[in-house]
Protein backbone atom coordinates (compact mmCIF):
# COMPACT_ATOMS: atom_id res chain seq x y z
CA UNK A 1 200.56 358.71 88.00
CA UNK A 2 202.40 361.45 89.97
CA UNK A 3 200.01 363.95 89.13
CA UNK A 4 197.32 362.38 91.00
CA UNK A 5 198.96 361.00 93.72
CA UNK A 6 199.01 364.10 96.08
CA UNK A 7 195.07 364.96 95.57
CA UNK A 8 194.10 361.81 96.07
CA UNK A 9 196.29 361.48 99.44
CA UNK A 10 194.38 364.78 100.18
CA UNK A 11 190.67 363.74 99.72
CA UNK A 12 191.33 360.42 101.37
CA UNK A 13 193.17 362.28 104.56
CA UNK A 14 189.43 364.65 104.00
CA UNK A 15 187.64 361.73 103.82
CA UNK A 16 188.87 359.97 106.71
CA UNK A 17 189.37 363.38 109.17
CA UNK A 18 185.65 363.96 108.47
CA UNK A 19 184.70 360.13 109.72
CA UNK A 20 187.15 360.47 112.59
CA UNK A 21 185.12 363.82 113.68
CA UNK A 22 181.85 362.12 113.28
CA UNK A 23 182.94 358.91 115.50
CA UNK A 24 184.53 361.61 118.44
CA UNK A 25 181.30 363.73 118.45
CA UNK A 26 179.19 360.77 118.81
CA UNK A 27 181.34 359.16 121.31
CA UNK A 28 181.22 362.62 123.25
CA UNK A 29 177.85 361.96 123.43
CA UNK A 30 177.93 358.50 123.92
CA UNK A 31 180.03 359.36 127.35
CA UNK A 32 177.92 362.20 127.96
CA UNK A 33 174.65 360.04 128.13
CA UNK A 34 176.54 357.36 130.01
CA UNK A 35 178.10 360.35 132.48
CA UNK A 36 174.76 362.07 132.97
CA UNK A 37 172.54 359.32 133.75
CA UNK A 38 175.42 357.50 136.12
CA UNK A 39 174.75 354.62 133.84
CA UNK A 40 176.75 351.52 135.76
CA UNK A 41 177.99 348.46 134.66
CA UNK A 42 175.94 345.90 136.04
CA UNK A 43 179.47 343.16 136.46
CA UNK A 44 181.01 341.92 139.81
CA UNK A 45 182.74 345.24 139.78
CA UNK A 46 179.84 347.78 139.06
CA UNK A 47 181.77 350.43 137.73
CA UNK A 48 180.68 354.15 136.66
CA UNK A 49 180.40 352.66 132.54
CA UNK A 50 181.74 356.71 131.90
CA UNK A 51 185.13 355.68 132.74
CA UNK A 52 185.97 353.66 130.35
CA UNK A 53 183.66 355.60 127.93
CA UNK A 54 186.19 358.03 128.36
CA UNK A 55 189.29 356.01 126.75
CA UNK A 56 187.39 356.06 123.33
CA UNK A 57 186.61 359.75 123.45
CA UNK A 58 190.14 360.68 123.84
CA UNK A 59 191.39 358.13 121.60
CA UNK A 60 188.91 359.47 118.63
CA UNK A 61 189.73 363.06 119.60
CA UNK A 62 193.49 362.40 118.93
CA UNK A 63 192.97 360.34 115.87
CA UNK A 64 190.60 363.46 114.76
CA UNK A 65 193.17 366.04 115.42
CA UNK A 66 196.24 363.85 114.06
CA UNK A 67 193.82 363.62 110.69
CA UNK A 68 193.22 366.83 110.69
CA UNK A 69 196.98 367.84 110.96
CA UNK A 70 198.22 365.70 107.63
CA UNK A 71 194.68 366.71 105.65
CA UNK A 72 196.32 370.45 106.36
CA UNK A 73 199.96 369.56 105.48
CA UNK A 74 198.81 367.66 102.44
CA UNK A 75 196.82 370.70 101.37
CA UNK A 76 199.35 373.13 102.37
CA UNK A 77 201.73 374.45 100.05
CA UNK A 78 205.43 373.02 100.45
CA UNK A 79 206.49 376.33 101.65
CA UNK A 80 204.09 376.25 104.73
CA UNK A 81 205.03 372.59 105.98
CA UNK A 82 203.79 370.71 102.66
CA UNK A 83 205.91 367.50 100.49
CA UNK A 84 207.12 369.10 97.06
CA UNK A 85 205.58 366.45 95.52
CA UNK A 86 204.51 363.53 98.17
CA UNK A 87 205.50 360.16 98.49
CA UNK A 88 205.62 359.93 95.00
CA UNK A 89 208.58 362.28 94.49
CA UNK A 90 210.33 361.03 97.66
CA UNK A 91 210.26 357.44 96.21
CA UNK A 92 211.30 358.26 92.58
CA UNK A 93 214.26 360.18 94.47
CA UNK A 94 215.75 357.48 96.60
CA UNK A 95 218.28 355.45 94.68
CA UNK A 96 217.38 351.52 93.72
């Protein structure tokens, strides 16, 4: 139902913010191993392996934060940036 719709978008956003932290702390250390040791790729090219370490630690970083930013709108009240009543409500208002 309704009713359940906007909680459960809620724990889900939760849920997934808190795996999207996990995977960006350990690829900050994943980069941070591969930085400290000068770990190299060992290819025709040889490079530094903490370059392109560094893609996936901003890419889980901004996945993080954009998780983070609709886990705190769906928690929100509507008068602080939250739906009235979620997808739900927007779909039962739109005409058929």
């Amino acid at each position: 139902g309704s009713r359940l719709g906007r909680p459960l978008d809620a724990a889900t956003a939760a849920i997934a913010t808190v795996a999207a932290v996990v995977t960006a702390w350990l690829s900050a250390s994943f980069w941070h191993d591969a930085w400290a040791t000068g770990e190299q790729d060992w290819g025709m090219f040889s490079i530094q392996l903490w370059i392109p370490y560094l893609s996936l630690l901003v890419g889980t970083i901004l996945l993080a934060a954009i998780l983070a930013l609709r886990t705190l709108l769906l928690v929100l009240p509507p008068a602080w940036g939250g739906q009235a009543g979620g997808a739900d409500a927007q779909a039962e208002e739109q005409p058929r």
